[in-house]
N, C-alpha and C. Protein backbone atom coordinates (compact mmCIF):
# COMPACT_ATOMS: atom_id res chain seq x y z
N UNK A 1 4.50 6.32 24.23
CA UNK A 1 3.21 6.49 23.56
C UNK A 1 3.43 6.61 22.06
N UNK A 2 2.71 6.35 21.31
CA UNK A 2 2.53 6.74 19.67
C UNK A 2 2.85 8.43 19.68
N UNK A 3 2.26 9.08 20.48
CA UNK A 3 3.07 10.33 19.97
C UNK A 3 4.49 10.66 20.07
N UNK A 4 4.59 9.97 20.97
CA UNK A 4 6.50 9.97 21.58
C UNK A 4 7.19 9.61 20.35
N UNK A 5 6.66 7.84 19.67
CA UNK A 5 7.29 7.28 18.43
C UNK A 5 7.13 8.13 17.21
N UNK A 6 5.53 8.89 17.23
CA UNK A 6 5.68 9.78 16.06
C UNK A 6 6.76 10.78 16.13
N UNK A 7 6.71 11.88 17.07
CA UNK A 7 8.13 12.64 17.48
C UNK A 7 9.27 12.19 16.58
N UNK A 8 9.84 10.96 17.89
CA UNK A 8 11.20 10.98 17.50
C UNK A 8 11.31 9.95 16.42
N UNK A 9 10.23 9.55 15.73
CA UNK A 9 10.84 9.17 14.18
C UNK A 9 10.35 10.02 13.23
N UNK A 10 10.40 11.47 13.24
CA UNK A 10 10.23 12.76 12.59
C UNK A 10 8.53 12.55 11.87
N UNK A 11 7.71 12.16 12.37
CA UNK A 11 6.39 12.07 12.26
C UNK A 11 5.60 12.88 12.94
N UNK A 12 5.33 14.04 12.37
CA UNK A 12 4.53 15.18 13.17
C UNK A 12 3.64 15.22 13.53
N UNK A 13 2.35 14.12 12.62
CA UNK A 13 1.42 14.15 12.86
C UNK A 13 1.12 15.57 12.41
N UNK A 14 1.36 16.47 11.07
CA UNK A 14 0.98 17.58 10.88
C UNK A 14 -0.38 17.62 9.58
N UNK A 15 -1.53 18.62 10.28
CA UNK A 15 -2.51 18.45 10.36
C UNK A 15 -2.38 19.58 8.99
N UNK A 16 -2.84 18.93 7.38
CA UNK A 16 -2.94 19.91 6.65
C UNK A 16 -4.01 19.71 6.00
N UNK A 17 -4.95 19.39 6.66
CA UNK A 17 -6.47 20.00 5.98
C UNK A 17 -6.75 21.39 5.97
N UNK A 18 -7.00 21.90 4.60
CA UNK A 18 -7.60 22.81 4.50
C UNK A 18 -6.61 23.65 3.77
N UNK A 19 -5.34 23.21 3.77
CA UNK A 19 -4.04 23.62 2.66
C UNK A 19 -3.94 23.01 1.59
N UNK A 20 -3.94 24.00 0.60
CA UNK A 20 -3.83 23.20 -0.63
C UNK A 20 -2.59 22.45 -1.36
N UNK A 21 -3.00 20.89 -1.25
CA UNK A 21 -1.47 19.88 -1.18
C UNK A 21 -1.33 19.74 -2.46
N UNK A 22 -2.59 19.79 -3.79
CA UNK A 22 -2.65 19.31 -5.21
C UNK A 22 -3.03 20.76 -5.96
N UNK A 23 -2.60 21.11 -7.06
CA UNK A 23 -3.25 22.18 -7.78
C UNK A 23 -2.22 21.88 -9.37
N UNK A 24 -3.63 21.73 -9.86
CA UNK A 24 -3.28 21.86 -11.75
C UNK A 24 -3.97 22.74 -12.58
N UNK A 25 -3.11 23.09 -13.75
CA UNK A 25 -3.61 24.11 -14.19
C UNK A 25 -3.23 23.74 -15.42
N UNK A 26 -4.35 24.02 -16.65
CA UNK A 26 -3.99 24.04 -18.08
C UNK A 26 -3.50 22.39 -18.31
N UNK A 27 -3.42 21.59 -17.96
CA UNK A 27 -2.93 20.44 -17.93
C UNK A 27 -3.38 19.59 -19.17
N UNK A 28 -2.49 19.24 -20.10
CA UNK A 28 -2.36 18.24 -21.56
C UNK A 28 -1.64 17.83 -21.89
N UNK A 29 -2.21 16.38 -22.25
CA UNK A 29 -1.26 15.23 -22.87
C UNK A 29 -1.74 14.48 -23.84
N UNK A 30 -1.13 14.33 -24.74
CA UNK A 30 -1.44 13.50 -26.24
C UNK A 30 -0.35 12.53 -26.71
N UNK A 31 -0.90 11.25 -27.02
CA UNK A 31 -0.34 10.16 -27.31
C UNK A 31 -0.43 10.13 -28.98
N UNK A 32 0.90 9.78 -29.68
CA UNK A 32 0.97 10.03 -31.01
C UNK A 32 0.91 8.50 -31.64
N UNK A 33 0.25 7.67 -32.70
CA UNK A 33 0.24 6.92 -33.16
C UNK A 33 0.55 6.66 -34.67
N UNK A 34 1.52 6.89 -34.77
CA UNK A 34 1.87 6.72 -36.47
C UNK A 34 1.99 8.00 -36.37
N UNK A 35 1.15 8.38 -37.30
CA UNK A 35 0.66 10.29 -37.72
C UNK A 35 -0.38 10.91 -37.25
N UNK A 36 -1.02 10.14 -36.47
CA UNK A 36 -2.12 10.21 -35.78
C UNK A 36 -1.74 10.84 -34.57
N UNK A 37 -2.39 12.15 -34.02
CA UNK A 37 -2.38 12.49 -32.49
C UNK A 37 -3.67 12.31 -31.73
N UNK A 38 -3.71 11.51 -30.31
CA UNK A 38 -4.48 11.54 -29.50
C UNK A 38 -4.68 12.61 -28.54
N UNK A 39 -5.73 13.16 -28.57
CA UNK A 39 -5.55 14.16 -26.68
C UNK A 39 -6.53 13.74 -26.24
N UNK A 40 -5.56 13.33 -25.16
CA UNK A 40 -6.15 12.51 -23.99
C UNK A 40 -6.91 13.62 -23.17
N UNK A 41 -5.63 14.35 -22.92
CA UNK A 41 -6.49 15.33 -22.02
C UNK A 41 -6.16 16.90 -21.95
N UNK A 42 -6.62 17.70 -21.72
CA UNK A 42 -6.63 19.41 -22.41
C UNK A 42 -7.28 19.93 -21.09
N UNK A 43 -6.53 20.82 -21.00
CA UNK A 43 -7.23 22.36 -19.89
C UNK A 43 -7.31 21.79 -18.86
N UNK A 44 -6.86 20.82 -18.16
CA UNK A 44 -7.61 20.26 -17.08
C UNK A 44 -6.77 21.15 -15.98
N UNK A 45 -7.70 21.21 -14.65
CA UNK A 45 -7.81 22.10 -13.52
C UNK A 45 -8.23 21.99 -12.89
N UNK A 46 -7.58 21.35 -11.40
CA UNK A 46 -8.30 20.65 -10.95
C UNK A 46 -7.53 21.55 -9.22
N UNK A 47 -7.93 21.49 -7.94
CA UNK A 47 -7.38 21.82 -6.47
C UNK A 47 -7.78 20.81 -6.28
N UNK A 48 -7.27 20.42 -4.56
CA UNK A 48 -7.51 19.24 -3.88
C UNK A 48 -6.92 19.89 -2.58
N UNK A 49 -7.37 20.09 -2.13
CA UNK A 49 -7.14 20.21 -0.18
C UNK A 49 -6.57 19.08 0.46
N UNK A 50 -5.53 19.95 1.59
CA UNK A 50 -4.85 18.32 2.34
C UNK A 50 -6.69 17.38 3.21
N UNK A 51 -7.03 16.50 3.23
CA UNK A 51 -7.24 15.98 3.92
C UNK A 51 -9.04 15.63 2.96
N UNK A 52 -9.19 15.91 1.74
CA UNK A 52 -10.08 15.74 0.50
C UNK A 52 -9.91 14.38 0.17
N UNK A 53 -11.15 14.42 -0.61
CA UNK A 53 -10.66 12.67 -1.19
C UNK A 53 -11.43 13.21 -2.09
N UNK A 54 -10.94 12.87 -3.55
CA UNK A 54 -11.15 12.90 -5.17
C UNK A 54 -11.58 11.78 -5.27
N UNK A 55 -12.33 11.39 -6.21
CA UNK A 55 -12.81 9.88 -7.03
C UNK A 55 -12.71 10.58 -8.84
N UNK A 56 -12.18 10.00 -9.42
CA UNK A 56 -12.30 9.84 -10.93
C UNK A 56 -12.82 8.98 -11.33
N UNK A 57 -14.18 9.46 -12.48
CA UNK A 57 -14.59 8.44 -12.99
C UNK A 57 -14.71 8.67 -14.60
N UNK A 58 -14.72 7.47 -15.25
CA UNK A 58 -15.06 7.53 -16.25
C UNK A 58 -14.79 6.47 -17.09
N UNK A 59 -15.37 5.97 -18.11
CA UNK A 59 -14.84 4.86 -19.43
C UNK A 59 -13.62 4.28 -19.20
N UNK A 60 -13.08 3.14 -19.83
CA UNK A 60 -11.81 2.98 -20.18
C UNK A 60 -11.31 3.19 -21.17
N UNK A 61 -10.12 4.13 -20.98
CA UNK A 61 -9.65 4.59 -21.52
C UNK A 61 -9.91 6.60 -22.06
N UNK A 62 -10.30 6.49 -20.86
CA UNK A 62 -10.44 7.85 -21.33
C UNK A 62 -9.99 9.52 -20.63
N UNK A 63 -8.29 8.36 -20.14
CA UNK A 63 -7.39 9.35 -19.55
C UNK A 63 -7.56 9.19 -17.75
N UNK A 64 -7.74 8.53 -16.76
CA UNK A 64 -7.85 8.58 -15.42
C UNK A 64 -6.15 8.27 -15.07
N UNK A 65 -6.02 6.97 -15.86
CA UNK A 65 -4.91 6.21 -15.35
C UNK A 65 -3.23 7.66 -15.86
N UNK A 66 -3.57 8.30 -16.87
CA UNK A 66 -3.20 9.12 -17.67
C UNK A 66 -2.71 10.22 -16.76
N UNK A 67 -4.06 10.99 -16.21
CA UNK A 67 -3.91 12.36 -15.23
C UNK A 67 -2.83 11.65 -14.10
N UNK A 68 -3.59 10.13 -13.49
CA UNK A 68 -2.97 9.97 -12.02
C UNK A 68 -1.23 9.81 -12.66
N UNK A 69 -0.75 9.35 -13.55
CA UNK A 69 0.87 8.85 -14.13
C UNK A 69 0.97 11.00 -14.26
N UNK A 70 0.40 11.52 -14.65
CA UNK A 70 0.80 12.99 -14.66
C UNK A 70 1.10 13.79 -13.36
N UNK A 71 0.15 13.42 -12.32
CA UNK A 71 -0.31 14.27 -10.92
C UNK A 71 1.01 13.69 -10.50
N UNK A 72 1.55 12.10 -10.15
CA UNK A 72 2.92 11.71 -9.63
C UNK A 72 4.17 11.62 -10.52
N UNK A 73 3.96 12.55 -11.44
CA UNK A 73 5.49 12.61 -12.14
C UNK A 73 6.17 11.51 -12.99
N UNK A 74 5.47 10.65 -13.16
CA UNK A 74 5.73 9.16 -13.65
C UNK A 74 5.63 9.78 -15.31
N UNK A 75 4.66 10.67 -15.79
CA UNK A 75 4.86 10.64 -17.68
C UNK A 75 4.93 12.34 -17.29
N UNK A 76 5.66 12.95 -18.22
CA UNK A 76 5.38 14.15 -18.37
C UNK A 76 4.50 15.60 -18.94
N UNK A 77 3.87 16.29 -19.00
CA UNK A 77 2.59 16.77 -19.57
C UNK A 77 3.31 17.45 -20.95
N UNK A 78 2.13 17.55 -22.04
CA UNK A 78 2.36 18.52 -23.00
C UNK A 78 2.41 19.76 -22.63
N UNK A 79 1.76 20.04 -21.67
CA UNK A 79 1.49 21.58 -21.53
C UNK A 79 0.55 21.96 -19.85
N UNK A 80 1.01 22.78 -19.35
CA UNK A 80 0.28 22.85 -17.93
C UNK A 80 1.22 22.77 -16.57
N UNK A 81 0.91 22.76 -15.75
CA UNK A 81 1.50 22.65 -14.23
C UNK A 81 0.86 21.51 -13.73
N UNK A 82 1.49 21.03 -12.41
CA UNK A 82 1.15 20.34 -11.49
C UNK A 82 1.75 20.77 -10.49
N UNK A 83 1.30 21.17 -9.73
CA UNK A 83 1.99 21.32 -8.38
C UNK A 83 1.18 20.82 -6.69
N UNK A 84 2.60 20.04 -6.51
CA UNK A 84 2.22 19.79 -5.14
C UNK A 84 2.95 20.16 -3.96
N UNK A 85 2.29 20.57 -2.84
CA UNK A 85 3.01 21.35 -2.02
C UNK A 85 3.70 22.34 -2.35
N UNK A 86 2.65 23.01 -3.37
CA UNK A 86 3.86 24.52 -3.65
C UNK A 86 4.94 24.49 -5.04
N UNK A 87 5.34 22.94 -4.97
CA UNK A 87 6.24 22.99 -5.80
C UNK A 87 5.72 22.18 -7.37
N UNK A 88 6.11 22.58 -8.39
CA UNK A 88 5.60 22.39 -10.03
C UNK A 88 6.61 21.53 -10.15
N UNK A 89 6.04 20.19 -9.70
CA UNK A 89 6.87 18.76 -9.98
C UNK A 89 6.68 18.74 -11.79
N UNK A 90 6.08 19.53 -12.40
CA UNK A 90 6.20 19.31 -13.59
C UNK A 90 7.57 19.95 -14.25
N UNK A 91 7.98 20.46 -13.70
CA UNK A 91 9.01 21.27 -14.35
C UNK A 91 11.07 20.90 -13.50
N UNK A 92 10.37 19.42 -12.65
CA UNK A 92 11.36 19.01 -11.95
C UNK A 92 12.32 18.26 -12.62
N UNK A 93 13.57 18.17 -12.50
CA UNK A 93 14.58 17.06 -13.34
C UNK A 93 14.37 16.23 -12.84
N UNK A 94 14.68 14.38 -13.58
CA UNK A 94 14.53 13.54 -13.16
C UNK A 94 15.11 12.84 -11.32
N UNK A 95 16.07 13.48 -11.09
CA UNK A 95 16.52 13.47 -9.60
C UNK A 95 15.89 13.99 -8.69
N UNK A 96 15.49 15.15 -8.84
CA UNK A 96 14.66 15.91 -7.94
C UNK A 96 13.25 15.71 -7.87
N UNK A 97 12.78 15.01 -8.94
CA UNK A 97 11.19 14.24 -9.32
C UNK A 97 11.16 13.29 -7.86
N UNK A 98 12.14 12.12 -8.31
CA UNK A 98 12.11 11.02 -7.62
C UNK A 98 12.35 11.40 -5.65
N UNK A 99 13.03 12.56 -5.96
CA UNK A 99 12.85 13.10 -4.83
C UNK A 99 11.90 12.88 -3.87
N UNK A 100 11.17 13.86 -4.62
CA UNK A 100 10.26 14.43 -4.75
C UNK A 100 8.92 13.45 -4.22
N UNK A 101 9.12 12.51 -4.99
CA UNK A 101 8.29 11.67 -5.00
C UNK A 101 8.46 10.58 -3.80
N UNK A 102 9.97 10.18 -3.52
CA UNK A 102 9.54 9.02 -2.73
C UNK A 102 9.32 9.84 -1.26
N UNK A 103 9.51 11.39 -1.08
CA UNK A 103 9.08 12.25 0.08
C UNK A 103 7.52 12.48 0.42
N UNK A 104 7.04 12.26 -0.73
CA UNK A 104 5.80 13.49 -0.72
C UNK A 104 4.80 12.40 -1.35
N UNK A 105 4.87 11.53 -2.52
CA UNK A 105 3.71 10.68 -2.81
C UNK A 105 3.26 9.58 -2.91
N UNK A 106 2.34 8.80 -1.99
CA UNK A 106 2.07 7.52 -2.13
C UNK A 106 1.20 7.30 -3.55
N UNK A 107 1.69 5.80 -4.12
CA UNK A 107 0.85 5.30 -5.22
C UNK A 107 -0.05 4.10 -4.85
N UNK A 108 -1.12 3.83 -5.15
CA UNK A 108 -1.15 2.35 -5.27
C UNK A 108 -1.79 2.19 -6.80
N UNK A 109 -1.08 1.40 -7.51
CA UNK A 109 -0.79 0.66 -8.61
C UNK A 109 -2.11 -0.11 -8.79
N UNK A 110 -2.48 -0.07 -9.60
CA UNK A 110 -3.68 -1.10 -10.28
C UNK A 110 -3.60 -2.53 -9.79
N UNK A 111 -1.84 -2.55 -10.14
CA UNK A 111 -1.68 -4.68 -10.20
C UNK A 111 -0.42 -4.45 -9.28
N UNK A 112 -0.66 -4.15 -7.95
CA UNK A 112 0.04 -3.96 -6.60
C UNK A 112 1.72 -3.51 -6.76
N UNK A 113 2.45 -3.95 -7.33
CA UNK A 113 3.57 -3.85 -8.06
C UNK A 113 4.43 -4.29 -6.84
N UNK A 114 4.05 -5.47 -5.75
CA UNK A 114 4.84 -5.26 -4.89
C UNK A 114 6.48 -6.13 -5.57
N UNK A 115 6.83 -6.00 -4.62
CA UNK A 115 8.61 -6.91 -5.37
C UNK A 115 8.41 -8.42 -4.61
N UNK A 116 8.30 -9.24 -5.31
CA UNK A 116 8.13 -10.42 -5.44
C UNK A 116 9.29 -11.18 -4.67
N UNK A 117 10.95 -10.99 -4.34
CA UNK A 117 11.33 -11.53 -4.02
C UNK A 117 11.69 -10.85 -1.80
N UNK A 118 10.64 -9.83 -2.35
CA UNK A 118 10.64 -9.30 -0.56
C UNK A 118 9.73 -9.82 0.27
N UNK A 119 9.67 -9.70 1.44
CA UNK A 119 8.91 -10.06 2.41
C UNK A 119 8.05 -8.82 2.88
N UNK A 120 6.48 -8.88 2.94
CA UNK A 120 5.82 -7.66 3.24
C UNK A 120 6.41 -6.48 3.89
N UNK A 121 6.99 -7.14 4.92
CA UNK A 121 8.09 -6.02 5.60
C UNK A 121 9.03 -5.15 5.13
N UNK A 122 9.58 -6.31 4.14
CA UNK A 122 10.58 -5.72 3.20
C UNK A 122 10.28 -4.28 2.60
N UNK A 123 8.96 -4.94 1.94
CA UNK A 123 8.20 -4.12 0.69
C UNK A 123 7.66 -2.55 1.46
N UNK A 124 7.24 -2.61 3.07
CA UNK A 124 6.96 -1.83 3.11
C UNK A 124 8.62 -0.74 3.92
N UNK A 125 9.26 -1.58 3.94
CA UNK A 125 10.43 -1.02 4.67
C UNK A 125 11.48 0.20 3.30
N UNK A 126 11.21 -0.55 2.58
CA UNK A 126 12.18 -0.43 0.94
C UNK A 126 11.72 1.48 1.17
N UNK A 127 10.35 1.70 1.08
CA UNK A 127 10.42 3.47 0.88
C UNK A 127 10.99 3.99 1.95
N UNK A 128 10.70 3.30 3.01
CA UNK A 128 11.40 4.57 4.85
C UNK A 128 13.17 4.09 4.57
N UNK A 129 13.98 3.35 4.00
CA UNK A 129 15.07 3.41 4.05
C UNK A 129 15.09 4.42 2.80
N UNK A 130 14.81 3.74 2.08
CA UNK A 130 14.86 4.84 0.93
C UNK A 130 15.01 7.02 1.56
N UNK A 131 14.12 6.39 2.55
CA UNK A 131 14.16 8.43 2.51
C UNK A 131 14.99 8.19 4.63
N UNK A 132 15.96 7.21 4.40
CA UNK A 132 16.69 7.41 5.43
C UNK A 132 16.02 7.27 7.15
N UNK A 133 14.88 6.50 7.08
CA UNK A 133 14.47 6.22 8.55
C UNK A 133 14.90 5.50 8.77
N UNK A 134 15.23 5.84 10.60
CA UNK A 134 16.29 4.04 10.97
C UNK A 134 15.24 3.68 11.59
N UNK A 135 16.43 2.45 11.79
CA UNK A 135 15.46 0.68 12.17
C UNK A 135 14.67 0.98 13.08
N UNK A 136 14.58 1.21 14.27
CA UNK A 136 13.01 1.32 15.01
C UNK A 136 12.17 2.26 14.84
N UNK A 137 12.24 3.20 14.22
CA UNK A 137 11.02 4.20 13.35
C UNK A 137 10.42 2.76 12.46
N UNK A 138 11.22 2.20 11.34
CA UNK A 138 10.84 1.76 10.43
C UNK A 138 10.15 0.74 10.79
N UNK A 139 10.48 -0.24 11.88
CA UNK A 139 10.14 -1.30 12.34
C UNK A 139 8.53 -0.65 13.03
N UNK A 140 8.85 0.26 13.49
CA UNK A 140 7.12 0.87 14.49
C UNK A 140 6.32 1.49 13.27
N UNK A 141 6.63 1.76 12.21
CA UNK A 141 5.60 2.05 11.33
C UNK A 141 5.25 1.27 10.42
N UNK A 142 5.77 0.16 10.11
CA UNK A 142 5.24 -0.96 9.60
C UNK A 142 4.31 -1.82 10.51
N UNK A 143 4.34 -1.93 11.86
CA UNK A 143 3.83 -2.41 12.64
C UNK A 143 2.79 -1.90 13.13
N UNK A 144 2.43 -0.85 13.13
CA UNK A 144 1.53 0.05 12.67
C UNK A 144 0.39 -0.21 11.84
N UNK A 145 1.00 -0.12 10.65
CA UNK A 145 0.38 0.10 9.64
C UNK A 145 -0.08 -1.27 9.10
N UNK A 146 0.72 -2.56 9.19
CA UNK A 146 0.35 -4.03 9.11
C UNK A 146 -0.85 -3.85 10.00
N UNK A 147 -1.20 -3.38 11.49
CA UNK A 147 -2.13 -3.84 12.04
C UNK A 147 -3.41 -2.86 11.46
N UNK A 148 -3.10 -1.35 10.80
CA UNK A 148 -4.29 -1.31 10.68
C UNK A 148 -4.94 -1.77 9.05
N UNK A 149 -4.19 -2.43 8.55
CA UNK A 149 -4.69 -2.77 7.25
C UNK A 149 -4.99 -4.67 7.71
N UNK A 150 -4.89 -4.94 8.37
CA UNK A 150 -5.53 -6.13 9.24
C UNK A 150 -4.52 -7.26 8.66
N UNK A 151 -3.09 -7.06 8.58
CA UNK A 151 -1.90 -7.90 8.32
C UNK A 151 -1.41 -8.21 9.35
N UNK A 152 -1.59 -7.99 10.54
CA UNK A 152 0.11 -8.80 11.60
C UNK A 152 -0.29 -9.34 11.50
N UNK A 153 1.14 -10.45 11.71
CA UNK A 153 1.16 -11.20 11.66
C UNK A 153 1.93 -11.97 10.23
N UNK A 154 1.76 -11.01 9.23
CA UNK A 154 2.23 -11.40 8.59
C UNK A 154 3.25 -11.00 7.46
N UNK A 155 3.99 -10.47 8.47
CA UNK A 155 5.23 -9.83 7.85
C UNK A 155 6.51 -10.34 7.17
N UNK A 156 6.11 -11.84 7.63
CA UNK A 156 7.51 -12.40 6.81
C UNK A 156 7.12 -13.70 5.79
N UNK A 157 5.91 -12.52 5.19
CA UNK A 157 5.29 -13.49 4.34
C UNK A 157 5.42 -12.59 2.45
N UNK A 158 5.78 -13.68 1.55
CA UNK A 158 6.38 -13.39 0.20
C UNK A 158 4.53 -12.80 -0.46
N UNK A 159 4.76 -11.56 -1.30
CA UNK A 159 3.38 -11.90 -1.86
C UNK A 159 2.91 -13.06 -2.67
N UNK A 160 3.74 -13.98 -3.44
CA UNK A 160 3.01 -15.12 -3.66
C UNK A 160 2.53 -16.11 -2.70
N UNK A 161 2.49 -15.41 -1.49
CA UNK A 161 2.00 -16.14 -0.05
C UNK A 161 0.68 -15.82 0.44
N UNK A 162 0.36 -14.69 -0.27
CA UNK A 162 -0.91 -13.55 0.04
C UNK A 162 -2.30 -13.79 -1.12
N UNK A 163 -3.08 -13.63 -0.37
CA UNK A 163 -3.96 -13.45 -1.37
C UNK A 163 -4.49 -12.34 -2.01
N UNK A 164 -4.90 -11.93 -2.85
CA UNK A 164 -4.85 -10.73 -3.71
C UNK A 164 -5.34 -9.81 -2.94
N UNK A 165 -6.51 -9.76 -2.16
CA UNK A 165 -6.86 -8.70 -1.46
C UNK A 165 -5.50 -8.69 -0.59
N UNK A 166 -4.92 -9.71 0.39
CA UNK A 166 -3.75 -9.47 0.79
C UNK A 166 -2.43 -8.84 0.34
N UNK A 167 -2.36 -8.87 -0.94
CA UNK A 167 -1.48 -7.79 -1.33
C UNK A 167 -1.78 -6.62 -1.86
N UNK A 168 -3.16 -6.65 -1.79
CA UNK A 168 -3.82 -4.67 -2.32
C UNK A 168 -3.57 -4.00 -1.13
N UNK A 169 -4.11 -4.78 0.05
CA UNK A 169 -3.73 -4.24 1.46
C UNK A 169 -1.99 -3.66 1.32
N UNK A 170 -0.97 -4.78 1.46
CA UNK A 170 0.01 -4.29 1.58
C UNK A 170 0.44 -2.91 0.62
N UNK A 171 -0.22 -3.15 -0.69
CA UNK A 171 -0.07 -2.01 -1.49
C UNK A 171 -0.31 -0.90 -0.67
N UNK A 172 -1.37 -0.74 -0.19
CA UNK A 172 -2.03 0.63 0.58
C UNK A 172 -1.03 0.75 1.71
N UNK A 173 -1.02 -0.05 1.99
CA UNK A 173 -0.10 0.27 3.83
C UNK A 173 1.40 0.81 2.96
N UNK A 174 1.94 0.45 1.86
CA UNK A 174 3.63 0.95 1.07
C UNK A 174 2.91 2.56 0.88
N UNK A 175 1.94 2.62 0.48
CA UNK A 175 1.41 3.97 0.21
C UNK A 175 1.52 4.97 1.22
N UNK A 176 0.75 4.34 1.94
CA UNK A 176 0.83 5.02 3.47
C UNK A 176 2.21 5.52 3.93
N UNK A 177 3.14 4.51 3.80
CA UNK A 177 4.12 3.76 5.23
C UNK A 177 5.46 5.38 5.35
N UNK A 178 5.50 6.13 4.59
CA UNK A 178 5.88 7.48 4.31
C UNK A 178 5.45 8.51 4.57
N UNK A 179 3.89 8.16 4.76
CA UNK A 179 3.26 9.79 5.42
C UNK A 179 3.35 10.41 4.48
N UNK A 180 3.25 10.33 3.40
CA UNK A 180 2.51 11.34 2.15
C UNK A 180 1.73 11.96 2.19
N UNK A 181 1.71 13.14 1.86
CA UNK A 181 1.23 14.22 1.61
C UNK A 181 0.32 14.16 0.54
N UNK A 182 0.26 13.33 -0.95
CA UNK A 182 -0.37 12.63 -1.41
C UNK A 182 -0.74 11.50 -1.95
N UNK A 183 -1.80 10.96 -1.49
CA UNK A 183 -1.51 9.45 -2.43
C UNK A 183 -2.67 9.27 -3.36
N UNK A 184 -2.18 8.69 -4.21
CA UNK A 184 -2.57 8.73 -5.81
C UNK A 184 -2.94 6.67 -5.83
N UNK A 185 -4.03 6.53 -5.47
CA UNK A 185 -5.03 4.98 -6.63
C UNK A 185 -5.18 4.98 -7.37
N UNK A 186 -4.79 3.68 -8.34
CA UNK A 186 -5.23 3.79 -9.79
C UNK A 186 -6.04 2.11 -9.19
């Protein structure tokens, strides 16, 4: 059964709604231009519960893409916390970030960022080796996850094979394909 495969490919299926997975505090960042300083963004404070869904809105350019590169550790803050799951990825070294990150957070990227010379499979296989799942975990959660983003079928296909919604999909399913704790859209 799917719970058997969740089991024994260390997939708990653990239920954390209602725990708090996101929490920022005091949070700022400013971009310097010449002599010129920008602040993007100041005081921000924000919770998020496991199993919440956030929407950001606003202008372009007026810091979304900014917070989400802050919340996953990708730029670092002027000033403030981030913490997820407890832990203040803001204050993490670059090893323990990436950690950190390919454990705990899915992205999906604006302009999909998949790797061009992989095969969907590939692309979604690249994070579960990355954090050490073997081959039939990896193989059953791509298979999985291809069917519910409405891909089998087409796993041994290059994204210049896909059509754009076809590779936003795969984006989401790489997001997924780890069981993150959070995932972060831009």
């Amino acid at each position: 059964t799917q719970d058997d495969v969740d089991e024994s490919c260390g997939r708990m299926n653990v239920d954390r709604r209602g725990q708090p997975v996101l929490a920022v505090e005091r949070l700022a960042k400013s971009f310097h231009d010449g002599r010129d300083e920008h602040r993007v963004l100041w005081g921000i404070d924000l919770a998020v519960s496991a199993g919440e869904c956030v929407a950001l809105l606003g202008r372009s350019g007026s810091g979304k893409s900014t917070l989400l590169n802050l919340l996953a550790g990708i730029d670092r803050p002027d000033g403030g916390e981030v913490r997820i799951l407890g832990q203040d990825v803001s204050r993490l070294g670059e090893p323990g970030l990436t950690l950190f990150r390919r454990r705990h957070i899915g992205f999906i990227y604006q302009f999909f960022n998949l790797i061009p010379t992989l095969t969907v499979a590939e692309n979604l296989s690249l994070p579960l080796e990355l954090n050490a799942v073997d081959e039939p975990c990896r193989k059953a959660r791509i298979a999985e996850l291809l069917n519910r983003v409405g891909l089998d079928g087409r796993e041994d296909a290059f994204p210049d094979q896909l059509s754009g919604g076809e590779q936003q999909r795969v984006a989401i399913a790489r997001a997924l394909v780890h069981d993150a704790a959070l995932v972060l859209a831009d």
